[in-house]
C-alpha atoms as a PDB file:
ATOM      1  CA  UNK A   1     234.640 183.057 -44.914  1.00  0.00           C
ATOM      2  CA  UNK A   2     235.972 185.450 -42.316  1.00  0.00           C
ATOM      3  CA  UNK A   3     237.451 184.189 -38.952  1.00  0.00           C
ATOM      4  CA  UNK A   4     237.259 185.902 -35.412  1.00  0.00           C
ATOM      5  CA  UNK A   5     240.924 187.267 -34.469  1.00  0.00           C
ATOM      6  CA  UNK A   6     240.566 184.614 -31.450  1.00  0.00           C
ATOM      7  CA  UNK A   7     240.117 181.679 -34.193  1.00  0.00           C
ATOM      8  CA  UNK A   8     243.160 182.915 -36.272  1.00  0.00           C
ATOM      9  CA  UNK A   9     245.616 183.327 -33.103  1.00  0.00           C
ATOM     10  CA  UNK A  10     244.427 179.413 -32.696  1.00  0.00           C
ATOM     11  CA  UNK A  11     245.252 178.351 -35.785  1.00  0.00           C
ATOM     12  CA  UNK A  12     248.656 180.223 -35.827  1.00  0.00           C
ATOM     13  CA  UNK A  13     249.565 178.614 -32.301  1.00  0.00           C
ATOM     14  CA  UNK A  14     248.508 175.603 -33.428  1.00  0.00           C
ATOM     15  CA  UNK A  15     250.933 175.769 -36.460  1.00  0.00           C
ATOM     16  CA  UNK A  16     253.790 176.986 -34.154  1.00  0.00           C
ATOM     17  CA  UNK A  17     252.772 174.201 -31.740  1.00  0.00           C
ATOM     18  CA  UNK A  18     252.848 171.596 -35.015  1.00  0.00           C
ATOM     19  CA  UNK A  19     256.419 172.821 -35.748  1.00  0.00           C
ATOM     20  CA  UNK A  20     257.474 172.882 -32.347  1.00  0.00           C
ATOM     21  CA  UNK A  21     256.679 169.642 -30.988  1.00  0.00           C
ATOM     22  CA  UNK A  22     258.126 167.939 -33.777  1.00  0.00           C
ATOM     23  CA  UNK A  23     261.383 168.897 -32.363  1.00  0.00           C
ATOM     24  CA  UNK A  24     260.140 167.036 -28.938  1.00  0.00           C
ATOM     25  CA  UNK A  25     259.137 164.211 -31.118  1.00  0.00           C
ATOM     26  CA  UNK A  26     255.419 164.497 -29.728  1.00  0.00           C
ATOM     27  CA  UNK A  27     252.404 164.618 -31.237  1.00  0.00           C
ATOM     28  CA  UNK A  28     250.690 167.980 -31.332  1.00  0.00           C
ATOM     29  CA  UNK A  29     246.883 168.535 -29.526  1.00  0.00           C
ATOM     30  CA  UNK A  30     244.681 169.975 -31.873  1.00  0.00           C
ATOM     31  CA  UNK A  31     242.504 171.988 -30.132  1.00  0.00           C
ATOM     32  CA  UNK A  32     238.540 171.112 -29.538  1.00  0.00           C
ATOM     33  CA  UNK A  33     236.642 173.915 -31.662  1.00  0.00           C
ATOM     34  CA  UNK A  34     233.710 173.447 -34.775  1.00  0.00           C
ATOM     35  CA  UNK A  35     235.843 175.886 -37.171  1.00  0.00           C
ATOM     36  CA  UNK A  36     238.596 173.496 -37.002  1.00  0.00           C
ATOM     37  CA  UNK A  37     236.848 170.121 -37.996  1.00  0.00           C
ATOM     38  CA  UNK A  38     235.410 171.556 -41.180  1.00  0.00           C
ATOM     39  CA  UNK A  39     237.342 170.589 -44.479  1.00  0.00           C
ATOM     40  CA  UNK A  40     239.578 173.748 -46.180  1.00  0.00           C
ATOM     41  CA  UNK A  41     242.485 173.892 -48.730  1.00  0.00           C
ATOM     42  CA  UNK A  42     245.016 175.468 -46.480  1.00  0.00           C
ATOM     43  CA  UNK A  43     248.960 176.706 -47.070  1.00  0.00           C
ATOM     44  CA  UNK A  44     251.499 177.621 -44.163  1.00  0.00           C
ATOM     45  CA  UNK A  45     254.017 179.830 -45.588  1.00  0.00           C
ATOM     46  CA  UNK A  46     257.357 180.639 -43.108  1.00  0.00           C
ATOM     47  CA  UNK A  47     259.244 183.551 -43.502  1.00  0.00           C
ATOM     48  CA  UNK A  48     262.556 184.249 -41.948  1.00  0.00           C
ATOM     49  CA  UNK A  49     263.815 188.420 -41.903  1.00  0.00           C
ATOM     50  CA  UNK A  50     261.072 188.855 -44.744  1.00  0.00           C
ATOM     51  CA  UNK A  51     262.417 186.076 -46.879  1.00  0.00           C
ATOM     52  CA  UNK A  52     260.561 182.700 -48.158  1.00  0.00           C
ATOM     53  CA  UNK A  53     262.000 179.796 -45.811  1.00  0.00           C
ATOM     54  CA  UNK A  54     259.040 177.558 -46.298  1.00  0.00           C
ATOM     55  CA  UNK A  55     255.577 176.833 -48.425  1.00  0.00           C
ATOM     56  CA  UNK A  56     253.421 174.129 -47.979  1.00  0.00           C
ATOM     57  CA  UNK A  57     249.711 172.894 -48.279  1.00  0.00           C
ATOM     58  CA  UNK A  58     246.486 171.872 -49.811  1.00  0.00           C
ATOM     59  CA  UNK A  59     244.901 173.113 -52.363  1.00  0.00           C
ATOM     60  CA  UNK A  60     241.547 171.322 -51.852  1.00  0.00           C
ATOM     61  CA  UNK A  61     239.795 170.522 -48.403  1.00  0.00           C
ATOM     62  CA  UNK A  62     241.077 167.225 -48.365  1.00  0.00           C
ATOM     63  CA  UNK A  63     241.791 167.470 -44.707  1.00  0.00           C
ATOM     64  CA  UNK A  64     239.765 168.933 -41.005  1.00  0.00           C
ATOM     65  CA  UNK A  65     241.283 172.583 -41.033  1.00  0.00           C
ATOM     66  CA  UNK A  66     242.897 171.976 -37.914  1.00  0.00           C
ATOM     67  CA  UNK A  67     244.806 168.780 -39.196  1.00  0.00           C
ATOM     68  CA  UNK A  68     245.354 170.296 -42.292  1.00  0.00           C
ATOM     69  CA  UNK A  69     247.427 172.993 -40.162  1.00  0.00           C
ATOM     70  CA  UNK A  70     249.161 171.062 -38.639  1.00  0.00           C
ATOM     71  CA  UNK A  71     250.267 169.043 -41.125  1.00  0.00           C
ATOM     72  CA  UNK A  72     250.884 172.126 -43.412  1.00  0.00           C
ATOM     73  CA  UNK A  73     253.315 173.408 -41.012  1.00  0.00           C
ATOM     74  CA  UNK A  74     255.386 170.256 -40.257  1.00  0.00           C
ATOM     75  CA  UNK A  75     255.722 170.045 -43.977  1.00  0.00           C
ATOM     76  CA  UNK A  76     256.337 173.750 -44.947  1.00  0.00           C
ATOM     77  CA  UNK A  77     259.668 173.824 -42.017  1.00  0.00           C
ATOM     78  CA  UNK A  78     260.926 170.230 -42.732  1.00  0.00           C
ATOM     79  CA  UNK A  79     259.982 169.075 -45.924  1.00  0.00           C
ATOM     80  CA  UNK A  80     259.524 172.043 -48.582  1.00  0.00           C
ATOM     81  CA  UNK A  81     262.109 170.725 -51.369  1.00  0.00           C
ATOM     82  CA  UNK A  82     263.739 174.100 -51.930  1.00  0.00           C
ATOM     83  CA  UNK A  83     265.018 174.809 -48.297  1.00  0.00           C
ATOM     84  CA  UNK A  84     266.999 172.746 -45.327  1.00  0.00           C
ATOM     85  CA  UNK A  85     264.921 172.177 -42.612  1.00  0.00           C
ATOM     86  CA  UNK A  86     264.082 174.628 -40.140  1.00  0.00           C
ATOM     87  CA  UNK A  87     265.957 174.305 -37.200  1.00  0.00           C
ATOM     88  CA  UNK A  88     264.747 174.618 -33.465  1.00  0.00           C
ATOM     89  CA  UNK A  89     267.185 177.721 -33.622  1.00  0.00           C
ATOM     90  CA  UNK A  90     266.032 179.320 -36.142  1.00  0.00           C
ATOM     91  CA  UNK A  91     262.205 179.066 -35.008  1.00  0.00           C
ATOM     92  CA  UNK A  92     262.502 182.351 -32.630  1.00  0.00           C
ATOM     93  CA  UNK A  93     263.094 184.290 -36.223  1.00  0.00           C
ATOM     94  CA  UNK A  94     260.387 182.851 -38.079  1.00  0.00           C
ATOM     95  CA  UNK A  95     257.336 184.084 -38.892  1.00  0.00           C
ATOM     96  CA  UNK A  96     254.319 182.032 -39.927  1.00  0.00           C
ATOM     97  CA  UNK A  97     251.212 182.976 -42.249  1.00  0.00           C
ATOM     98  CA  UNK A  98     248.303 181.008 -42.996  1.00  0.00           C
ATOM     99  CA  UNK A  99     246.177 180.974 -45.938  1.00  0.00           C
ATOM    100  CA  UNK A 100     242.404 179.422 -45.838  1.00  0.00           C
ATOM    101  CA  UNK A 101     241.905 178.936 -49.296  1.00  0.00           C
ATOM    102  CA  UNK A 102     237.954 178.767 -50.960  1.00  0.00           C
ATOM    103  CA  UNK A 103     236.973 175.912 -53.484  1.00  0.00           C
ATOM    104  CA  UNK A 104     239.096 176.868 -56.362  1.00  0.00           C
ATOM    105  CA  UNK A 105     236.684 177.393 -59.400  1.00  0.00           C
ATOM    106  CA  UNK A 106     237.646 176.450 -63.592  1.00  0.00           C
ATOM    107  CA  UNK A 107     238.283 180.252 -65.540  1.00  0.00           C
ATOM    108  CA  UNK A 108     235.661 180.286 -68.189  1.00  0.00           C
ATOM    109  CA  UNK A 109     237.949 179.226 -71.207  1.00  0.00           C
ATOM    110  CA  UNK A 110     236.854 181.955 -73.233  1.00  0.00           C
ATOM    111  CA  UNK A 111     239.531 183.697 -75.351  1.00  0.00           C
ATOM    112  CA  UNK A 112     242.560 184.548 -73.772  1.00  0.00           C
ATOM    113  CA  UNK A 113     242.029 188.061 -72.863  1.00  0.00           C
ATOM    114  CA  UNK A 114     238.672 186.915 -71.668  1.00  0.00           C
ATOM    115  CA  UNK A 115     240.575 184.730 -69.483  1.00  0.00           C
ATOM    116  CA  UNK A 116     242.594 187.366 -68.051  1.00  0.00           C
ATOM    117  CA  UNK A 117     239.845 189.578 -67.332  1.00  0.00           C
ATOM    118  CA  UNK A 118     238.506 187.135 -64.731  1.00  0.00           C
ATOM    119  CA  UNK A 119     241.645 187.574 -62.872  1.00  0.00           C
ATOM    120  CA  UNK A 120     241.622 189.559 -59.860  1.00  0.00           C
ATOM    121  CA  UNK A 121     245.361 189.916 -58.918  1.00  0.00           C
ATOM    122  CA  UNK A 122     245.237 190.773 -55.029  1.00  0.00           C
ATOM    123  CA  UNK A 123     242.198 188.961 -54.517  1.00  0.00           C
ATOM    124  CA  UNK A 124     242.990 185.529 -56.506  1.00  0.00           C
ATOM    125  CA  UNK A 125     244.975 183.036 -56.769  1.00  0.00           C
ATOM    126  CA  UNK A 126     245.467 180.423 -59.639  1.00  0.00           C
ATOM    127  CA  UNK A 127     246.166 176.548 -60.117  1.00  0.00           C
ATOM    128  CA  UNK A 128     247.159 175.620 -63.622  1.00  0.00           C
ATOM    129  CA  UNK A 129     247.069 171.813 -64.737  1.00  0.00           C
ATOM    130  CA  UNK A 130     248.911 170.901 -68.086  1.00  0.00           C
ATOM    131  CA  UNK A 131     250.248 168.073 -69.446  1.00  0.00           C
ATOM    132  CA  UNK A 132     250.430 166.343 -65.976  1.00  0.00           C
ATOM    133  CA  UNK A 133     251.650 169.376 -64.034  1.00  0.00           C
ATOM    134  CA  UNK A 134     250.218 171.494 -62.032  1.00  0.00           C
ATOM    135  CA  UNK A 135     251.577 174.966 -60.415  1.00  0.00           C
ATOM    136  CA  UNK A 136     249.834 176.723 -57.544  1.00  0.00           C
ATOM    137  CA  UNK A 137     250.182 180.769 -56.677  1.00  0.00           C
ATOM    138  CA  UNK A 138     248.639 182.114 -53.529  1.00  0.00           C
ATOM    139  CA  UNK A 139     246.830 185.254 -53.925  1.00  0.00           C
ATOM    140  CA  UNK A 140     249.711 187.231 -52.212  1.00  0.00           C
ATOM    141  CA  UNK A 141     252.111 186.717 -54.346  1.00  0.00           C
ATOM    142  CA  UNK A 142     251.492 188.812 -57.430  1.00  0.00           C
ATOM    143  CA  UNK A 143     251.154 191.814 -55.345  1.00  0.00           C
ATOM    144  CA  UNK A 144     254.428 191.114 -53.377  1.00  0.00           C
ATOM    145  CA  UNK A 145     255.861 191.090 -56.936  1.00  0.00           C
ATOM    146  CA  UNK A 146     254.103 193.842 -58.179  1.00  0.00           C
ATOM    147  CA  UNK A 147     252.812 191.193 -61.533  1.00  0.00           C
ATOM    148  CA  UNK A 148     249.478 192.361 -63.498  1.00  0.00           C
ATOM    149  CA  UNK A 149     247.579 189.477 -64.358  1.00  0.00           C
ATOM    150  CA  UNK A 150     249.326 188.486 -67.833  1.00  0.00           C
ATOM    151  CA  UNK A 151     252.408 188.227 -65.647  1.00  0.00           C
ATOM    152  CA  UNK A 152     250.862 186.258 -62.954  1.00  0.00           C
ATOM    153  CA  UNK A 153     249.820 183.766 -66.070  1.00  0.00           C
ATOM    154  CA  UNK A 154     253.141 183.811 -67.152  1.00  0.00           C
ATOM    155  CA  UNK A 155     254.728 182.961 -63.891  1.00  0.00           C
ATOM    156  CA  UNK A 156     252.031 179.827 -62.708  1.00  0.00           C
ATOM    157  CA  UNK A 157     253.221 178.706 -65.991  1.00  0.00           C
ATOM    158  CA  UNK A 158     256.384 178.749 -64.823  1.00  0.00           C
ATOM    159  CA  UNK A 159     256.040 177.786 -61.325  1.00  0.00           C
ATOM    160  CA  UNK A 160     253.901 174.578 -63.257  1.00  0.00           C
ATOM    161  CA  UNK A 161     256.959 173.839 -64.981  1.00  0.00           C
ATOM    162  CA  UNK A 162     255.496 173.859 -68.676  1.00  0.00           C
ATOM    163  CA  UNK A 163     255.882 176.408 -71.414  1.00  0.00           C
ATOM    164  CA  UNK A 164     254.605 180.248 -70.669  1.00  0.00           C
ATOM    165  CA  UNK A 165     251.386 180.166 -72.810  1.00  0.00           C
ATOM    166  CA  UNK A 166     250.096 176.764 -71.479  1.00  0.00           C
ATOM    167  CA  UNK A 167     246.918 178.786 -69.184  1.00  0.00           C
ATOM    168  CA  UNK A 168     245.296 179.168 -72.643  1.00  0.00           C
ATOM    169  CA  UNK A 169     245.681 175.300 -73.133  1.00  0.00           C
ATOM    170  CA  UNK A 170     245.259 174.043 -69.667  1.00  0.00           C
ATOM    171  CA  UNK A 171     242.945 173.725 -67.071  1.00  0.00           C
ATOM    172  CA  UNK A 172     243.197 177.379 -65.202  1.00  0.00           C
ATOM    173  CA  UNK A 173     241.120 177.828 -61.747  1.00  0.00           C
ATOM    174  CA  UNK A 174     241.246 180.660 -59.344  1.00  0.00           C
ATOM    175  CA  UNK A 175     240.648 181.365 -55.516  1.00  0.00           C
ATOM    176  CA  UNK A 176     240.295 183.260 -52.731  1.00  0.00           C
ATOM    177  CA  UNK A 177     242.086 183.100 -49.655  1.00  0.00           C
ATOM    178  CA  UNK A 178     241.923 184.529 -45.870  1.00  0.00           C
ATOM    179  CA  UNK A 179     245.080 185.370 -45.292  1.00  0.00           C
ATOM    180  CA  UNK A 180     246.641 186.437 -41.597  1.00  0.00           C
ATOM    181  CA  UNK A 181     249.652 186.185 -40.103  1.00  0.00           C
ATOM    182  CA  UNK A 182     251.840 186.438 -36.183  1.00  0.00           C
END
């Protein structure tokens, strides 16, 4: 998976555009291009001044890329859960990264420290599902954080919502992600 720098500037515009017209209470065009009709797990992060304002997407290509975009951004600046919507004001400040995600794939449940062998923290990231939760980091984030990988285990624990040690009783996958940004 690698995109052309013209194919990510599209897909950034087209999450700006997906954010923007919202405002205007229009739909937004999704542009005409092959890339953009195949099915991707995708996440739209916002930033504001460096800091988290927004973080929303899919974890599995359940979506066309393009629509998946689009509806990724509209989510991650009006309905993320832990901020207020982002205001039209506020959108000359904010900064928007995309994530294409690959198909996530199970750990090998070996033992634990076989488990976080397989861990490549800069290049993966992990979905945990326990006891009817499920937690999601993007690859990104335990660098950002400076986390090794027992750390990163510890934390999509947390981020799951369910005890710290529940990766060694849970279903654990990882995945790769393009990652670019305005």
């Amino acid at each position: 998976m690698s995109f052309s720098q013209k194919e990510k500037e599209m897909m950034l515009k087209l999450a700006r555009d997906a954010i923007l017209t919202t405002y205007e209470d229009k739909p937004v065009e999704i542009p005409k291009a092959k890339f953009l009709d195949e099915k991707r797990g995708i996440f739209v992060t916002l930033t504001k001044q460096g800091n988290l304002r927004g973080c929303i997407g899919f974890p599995v290509a359940s979506y066309p890329l393009g629509e998946a975009i689009a509806q990724s951004a509209k989510s991650a600046a009006f309905s993320d859960p832990r901020f207020d919507e982002v205001t039209k004001e506020e959108m000359t400040d904010i900064k928007i990264e995309i994530s294409v995600l690959t198909v996530p794939k199970e750990l090998d449940p070996t033992t634990p420290e076989g488990m976080i062998k397989q861990i490549k923290v800069g290049e993966d990231g992990l979905i945990l599902e326990y006891a009817n939760r499920s937690g999601l980091l993007l690859p990104q984030v335990p660098v950002e954080w400076k986390w090794d990988a027992k750390e990163f285990l510890r934390q999509i624990c947390i981020k799951a919502g369910v005890e710290e040690d529940a990766w060694t009783k849970g279903n654990l996958y990882k995945f790769q992600a393009e990652i670019f940004s305005e």
